[in-house]
PDB file of N, CA and C in Angstrom:
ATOM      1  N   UNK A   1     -11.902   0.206   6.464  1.00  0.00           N
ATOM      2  CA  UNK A   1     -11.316  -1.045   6.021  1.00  0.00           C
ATOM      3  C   UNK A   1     -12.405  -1.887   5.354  1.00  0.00           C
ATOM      4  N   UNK A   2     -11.948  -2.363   4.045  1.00  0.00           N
ATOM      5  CA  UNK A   2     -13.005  -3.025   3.438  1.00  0.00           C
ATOM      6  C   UNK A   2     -13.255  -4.535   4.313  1.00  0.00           C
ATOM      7  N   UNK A   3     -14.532  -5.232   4.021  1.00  0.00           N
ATOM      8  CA  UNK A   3     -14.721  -5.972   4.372  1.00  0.00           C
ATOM      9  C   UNK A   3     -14.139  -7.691   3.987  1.00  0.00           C
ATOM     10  N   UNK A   4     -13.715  -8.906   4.883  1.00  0.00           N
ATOM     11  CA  UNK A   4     -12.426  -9.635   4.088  1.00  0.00           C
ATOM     12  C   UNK A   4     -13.627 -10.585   3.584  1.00  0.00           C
ATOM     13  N   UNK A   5     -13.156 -10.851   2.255  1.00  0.00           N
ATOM     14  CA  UNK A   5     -14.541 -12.234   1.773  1.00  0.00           C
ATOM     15  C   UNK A   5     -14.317 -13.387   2.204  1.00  0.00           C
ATOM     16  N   UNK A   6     -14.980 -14.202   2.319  1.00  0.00           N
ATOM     17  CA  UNK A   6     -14.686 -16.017   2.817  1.00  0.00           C
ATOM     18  C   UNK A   6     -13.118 -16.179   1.421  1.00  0.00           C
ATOM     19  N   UNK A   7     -12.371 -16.683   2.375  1.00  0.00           N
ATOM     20  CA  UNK A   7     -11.371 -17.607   1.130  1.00  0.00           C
ATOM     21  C   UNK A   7     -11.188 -18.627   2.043  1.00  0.00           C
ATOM     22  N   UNK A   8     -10.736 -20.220   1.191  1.00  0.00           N
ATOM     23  CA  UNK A   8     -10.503 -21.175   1.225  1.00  0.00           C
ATOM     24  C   UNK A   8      -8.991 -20.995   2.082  1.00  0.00           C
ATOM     25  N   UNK A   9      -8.474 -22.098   2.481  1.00  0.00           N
ATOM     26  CA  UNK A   9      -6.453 -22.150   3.067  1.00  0.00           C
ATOM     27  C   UNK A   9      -6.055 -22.086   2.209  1.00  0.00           C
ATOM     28  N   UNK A  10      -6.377 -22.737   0.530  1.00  0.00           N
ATOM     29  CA  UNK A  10      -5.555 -22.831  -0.685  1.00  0.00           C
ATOM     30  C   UNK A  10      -5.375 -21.738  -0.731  1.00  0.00           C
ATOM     31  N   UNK A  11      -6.407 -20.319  -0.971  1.00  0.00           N
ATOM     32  CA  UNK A  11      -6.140 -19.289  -1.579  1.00  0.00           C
ATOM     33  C   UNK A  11      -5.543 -18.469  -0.381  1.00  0.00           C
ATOM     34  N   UNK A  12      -5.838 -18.615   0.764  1.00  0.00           N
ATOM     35  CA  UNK A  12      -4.832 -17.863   1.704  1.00  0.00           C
ATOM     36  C   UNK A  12      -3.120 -18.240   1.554  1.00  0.00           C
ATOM     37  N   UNK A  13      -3.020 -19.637   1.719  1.00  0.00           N
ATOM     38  CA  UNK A  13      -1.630 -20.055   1.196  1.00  0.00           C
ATOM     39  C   UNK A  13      -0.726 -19.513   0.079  1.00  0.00           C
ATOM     40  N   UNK A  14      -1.927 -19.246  -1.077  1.00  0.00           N
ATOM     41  CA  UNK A  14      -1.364 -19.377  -2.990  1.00  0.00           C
ATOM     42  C   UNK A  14      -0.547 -17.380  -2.228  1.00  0.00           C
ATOM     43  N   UNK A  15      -1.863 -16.789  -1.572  1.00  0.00           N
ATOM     44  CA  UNK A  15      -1.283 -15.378  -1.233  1.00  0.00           C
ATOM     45  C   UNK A  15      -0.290 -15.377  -0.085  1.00  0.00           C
ATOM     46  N   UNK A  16       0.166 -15.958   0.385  1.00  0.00           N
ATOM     47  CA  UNK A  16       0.995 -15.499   1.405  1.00  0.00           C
ATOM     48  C   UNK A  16       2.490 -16.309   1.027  1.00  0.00           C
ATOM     49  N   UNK A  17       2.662 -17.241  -0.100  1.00  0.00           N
ATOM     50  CA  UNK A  17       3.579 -18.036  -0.964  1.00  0.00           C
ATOM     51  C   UNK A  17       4.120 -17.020  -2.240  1.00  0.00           C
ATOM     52  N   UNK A  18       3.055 -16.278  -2.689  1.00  0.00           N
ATOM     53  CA  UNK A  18       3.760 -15.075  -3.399  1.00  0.00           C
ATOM     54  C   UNK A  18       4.185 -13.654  -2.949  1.00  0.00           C
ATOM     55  N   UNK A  19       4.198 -13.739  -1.972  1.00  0.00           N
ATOM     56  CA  UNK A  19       4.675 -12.693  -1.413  1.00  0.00           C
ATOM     57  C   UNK A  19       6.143 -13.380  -0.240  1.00  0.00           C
ATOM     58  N   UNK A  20       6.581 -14.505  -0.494  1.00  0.00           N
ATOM     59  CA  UNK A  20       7.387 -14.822  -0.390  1.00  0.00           C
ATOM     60  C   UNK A  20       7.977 -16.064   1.030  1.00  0.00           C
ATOM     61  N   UNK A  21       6.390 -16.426   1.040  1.00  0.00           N
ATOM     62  CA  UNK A  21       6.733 -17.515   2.362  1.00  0.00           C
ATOM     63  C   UNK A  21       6.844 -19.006   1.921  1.00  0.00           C
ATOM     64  N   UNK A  22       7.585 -19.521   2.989  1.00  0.00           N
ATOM     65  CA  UNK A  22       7.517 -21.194   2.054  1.00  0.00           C
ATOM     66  C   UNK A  22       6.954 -21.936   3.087  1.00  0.00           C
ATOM     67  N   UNK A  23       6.953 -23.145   2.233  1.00  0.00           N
ATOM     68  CA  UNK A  23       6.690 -24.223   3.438  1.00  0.00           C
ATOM     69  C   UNK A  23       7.218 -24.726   4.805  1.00  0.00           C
ATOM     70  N   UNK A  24       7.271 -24.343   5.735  1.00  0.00           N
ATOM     71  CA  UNK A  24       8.040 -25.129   6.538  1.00  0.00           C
ATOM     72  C   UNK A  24       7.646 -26.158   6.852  1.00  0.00           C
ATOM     73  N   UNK A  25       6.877 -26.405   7.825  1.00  0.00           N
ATOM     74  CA  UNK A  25       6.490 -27.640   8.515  1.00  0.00           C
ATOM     75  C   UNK A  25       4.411 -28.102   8.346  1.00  0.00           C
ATOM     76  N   UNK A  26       4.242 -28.928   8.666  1.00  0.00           N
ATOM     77  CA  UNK A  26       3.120 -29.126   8.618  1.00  0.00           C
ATOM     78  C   UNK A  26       2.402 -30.462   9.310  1.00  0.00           C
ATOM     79  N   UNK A  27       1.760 -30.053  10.636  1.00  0.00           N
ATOM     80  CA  UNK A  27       1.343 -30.911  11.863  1.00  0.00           C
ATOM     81  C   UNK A  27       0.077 -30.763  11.829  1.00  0.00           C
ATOM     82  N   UNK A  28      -0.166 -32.583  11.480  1.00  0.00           N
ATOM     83  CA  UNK A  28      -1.991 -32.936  10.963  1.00  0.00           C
ATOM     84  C   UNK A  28      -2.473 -31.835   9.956  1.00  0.00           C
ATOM     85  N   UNK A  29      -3.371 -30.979  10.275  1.00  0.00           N
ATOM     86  CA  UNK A  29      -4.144 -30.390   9.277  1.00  0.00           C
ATOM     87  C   UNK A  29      -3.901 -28.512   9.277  1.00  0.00           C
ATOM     88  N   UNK A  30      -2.508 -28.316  10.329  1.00  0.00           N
ATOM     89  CA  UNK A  30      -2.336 -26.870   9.905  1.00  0.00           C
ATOM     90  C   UNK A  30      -0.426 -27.020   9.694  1.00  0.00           C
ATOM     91  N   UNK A  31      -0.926 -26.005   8.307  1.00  0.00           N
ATOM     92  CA  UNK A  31       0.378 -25.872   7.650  1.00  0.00           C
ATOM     93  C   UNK A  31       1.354 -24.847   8.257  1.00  0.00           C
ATOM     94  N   UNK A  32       2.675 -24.619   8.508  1.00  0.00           N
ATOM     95  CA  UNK A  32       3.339 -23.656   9.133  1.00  0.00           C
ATOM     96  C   UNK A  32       4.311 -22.977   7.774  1.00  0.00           C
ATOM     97  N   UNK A  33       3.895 -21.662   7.610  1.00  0.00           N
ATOM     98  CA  UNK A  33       4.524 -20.968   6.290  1.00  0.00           C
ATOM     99  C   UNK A  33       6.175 -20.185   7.118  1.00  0.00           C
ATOM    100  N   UNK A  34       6.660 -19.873   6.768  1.00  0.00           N
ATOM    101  CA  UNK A  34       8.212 -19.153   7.250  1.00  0.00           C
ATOM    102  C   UNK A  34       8.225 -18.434   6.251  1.00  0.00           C
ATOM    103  N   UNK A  35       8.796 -17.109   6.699  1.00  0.00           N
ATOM    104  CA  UNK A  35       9.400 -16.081   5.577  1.00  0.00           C
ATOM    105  C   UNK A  35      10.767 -15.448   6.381  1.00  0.00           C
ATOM    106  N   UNK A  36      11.604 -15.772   5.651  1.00  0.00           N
ATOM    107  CA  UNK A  36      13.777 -15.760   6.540  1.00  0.00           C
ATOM    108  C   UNK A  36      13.481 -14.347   6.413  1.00  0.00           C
ATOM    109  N   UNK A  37      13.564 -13.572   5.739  1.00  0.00           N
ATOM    110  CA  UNK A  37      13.656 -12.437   5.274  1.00  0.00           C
ATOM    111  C   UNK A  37      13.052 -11.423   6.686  1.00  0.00           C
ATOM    112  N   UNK A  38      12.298 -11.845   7.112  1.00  0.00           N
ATOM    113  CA  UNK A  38      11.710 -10.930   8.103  1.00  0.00           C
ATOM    114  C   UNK A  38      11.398 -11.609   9.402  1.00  0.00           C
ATOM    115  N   UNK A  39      11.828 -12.985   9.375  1.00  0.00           N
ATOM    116  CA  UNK A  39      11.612 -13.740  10.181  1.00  0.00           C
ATOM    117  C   UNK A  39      10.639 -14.166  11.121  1.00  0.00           C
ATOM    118  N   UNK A  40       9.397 -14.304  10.091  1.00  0.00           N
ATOM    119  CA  UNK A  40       8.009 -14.286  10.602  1.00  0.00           C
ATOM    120  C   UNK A  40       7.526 -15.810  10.068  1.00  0.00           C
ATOM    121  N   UNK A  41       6.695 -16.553  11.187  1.00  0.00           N
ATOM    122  CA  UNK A  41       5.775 -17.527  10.610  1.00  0.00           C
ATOM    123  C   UNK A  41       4.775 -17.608  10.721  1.00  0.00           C
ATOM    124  N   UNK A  42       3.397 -18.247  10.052  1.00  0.00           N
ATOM    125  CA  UNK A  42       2.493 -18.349  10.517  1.00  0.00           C
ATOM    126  C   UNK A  42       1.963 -19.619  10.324  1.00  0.00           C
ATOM    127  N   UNK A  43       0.355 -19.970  10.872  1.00  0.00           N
ATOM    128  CA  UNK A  43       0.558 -21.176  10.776  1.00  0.00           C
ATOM    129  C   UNK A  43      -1.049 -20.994  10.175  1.00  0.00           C
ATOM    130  N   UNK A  44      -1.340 -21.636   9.531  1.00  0.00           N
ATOM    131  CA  UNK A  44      -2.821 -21.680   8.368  1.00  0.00           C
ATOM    132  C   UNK A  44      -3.054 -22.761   8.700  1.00  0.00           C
ATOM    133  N   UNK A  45      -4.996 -22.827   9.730  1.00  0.00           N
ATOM    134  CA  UNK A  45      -5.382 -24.704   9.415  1.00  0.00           C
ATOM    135  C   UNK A  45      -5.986 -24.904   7.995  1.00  0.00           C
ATOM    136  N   UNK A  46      -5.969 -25.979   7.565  1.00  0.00           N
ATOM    137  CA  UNK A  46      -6.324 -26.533   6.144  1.00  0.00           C
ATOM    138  C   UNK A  46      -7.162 -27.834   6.989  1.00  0.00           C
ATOM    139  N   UNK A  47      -8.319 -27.571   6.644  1.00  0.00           N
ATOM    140  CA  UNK A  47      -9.482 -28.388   6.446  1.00  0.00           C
ATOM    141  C   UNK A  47     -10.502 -28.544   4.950  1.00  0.00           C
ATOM    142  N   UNK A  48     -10.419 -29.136   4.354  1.00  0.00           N
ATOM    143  CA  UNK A  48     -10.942 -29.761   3.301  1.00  0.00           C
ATOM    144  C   UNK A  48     -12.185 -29.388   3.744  1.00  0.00           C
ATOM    145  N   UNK A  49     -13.001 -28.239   2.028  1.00  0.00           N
ATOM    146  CA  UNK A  49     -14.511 -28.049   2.051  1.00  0.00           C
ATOM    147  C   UNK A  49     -14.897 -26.875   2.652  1.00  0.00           C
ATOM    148  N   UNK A  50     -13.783 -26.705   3.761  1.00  0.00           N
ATOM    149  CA  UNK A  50     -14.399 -25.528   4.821  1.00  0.00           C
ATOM    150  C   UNK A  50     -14.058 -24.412   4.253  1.00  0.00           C
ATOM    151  N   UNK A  51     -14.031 -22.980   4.374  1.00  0.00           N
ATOM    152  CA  UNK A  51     -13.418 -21.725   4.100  1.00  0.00           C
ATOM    153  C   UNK A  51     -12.784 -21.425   5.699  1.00  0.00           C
ATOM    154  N   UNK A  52     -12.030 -20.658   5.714  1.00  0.00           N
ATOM    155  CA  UNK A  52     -11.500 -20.181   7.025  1.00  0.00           C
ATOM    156  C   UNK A  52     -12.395 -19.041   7.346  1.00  0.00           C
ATOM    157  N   UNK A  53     -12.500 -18.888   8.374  1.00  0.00           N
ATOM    158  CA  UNK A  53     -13.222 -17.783   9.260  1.00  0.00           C
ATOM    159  C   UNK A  53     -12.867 -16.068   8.966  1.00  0.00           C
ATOM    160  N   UNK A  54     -13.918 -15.561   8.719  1.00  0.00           N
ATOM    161  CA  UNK A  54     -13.246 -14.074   8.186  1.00  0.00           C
ATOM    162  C   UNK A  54     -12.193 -13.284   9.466  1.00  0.00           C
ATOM    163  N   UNK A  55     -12.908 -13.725  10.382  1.00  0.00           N
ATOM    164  CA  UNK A  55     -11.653 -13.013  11.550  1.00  0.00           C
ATOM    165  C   UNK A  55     -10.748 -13.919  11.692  1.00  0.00           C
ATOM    166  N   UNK A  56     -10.311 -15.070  11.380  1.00  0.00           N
ATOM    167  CA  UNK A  56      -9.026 -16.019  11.349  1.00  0.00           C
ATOM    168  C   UNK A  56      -8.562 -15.561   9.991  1.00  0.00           C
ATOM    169  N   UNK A  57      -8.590 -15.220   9.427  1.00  0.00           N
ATOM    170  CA  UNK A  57      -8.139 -14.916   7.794  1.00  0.00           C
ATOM    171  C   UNK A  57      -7.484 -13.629   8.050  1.00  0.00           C
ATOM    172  N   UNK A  58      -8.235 -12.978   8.961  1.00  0.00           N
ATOM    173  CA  UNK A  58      -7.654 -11.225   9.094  1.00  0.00           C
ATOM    174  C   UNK A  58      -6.661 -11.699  10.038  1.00  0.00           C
ATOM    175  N   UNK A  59      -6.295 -12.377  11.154  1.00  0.00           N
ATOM    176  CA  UNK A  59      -5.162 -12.282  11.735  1.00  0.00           C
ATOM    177  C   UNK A  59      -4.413 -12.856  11.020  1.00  0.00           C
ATOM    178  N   UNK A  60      -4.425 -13.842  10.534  1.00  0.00           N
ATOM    179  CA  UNK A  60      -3.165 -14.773   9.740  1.00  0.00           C
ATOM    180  C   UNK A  60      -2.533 -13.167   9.278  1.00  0.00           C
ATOM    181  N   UNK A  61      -3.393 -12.662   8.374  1.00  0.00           N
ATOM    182  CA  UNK A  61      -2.910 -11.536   7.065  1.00  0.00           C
ATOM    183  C   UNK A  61      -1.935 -10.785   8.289  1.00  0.00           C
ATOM    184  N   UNK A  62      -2.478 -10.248   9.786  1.00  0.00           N
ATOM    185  CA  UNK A  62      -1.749  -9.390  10.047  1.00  0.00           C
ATOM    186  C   UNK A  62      -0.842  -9.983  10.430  1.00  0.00           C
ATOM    187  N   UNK A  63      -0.913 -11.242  10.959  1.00  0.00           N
ATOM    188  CA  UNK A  63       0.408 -11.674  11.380  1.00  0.00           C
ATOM    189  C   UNK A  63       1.391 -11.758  10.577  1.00  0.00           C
ATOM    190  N   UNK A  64       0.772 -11.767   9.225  1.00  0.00           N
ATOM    191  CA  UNK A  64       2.364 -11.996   8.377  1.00  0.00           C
ATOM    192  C   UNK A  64       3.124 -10.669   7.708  1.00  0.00           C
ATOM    193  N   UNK A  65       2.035  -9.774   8.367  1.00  0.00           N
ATOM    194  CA  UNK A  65       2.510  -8.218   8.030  1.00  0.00           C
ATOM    195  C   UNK A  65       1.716  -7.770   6.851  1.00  0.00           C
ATOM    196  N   UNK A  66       0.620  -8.287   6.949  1.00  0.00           N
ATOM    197  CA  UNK A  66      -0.406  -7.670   5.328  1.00  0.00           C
ATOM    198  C   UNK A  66      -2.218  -6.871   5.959  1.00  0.00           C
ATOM    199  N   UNK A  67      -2.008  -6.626   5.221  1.00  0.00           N
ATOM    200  CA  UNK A  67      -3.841  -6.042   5.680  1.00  0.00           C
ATOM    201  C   UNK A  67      -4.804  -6.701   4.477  1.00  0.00           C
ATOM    202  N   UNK A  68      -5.764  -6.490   4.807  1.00  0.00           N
ATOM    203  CA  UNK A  68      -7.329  -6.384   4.008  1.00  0.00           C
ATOM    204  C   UNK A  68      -6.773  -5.933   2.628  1.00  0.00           C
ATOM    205  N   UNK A  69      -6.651  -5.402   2.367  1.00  0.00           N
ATOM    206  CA  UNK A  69      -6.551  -4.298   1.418  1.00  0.00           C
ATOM    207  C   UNK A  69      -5.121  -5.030   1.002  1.00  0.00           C
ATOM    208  N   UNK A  70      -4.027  -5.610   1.188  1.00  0.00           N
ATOM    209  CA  UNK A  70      -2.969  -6.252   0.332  1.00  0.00           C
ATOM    210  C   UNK A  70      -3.499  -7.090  -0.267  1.00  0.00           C
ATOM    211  N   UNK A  71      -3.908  -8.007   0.819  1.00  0.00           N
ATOM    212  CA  UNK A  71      -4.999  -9.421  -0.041  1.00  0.00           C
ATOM    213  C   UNK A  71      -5.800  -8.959  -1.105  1.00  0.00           C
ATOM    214  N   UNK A  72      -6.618  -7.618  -0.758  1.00  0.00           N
ATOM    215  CA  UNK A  72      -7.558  -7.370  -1.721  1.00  0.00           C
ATOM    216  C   UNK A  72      -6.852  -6.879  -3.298  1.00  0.00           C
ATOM    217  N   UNK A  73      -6.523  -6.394  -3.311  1.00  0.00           N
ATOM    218  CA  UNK A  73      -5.413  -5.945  -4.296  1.00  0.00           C
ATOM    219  C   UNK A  73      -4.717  -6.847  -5.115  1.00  0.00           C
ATOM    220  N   UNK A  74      -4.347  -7.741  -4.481  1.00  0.00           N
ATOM    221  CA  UNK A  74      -3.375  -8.425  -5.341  1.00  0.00           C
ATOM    222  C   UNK A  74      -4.696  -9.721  -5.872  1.00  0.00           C
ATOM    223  N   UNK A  75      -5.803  -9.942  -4.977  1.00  0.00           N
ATOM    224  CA  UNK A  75      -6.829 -11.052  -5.751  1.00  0.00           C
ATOM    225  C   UNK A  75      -7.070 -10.593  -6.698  1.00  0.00           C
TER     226      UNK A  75
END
């Protein structure tokens, strides 16, 4: 498994919004994405400046049903 690079919440968001999740809700500084279709959510913190953590970046991905390698691909 390749290794995941630092990304920002924007660019975790911009990828997990084209592959078909929306906004649901959003409490203080983490956003909650929904996808009906498979009935999965997740929830992304957004802190301004920071990048998210490479092992918080890899669970979000699996939680929403993606790997390393989807993210990588489609960047």
């Amino acid at each position: 498994m390749p290794r995941m690079p630092q990304v920002t919440a924007f660019e975790l968001i911009r990828f997990l919004k084209a592959q078909g999740f929306i906004e649901d809700r959003q409490s203080g500084s983490h956003l909650t994405l929904w996808k009906a279709a498979n009935n999965i959510s997740v929830t992304v913190p957004i802190h301004s400046g920071c990048d998210i953590g490479r092992g918080l970046a890899v669970r979000i991905l699996k939680d929403a049903g993606f790997s390393v390698e989807d993210y990588l691909r489609w960047r």
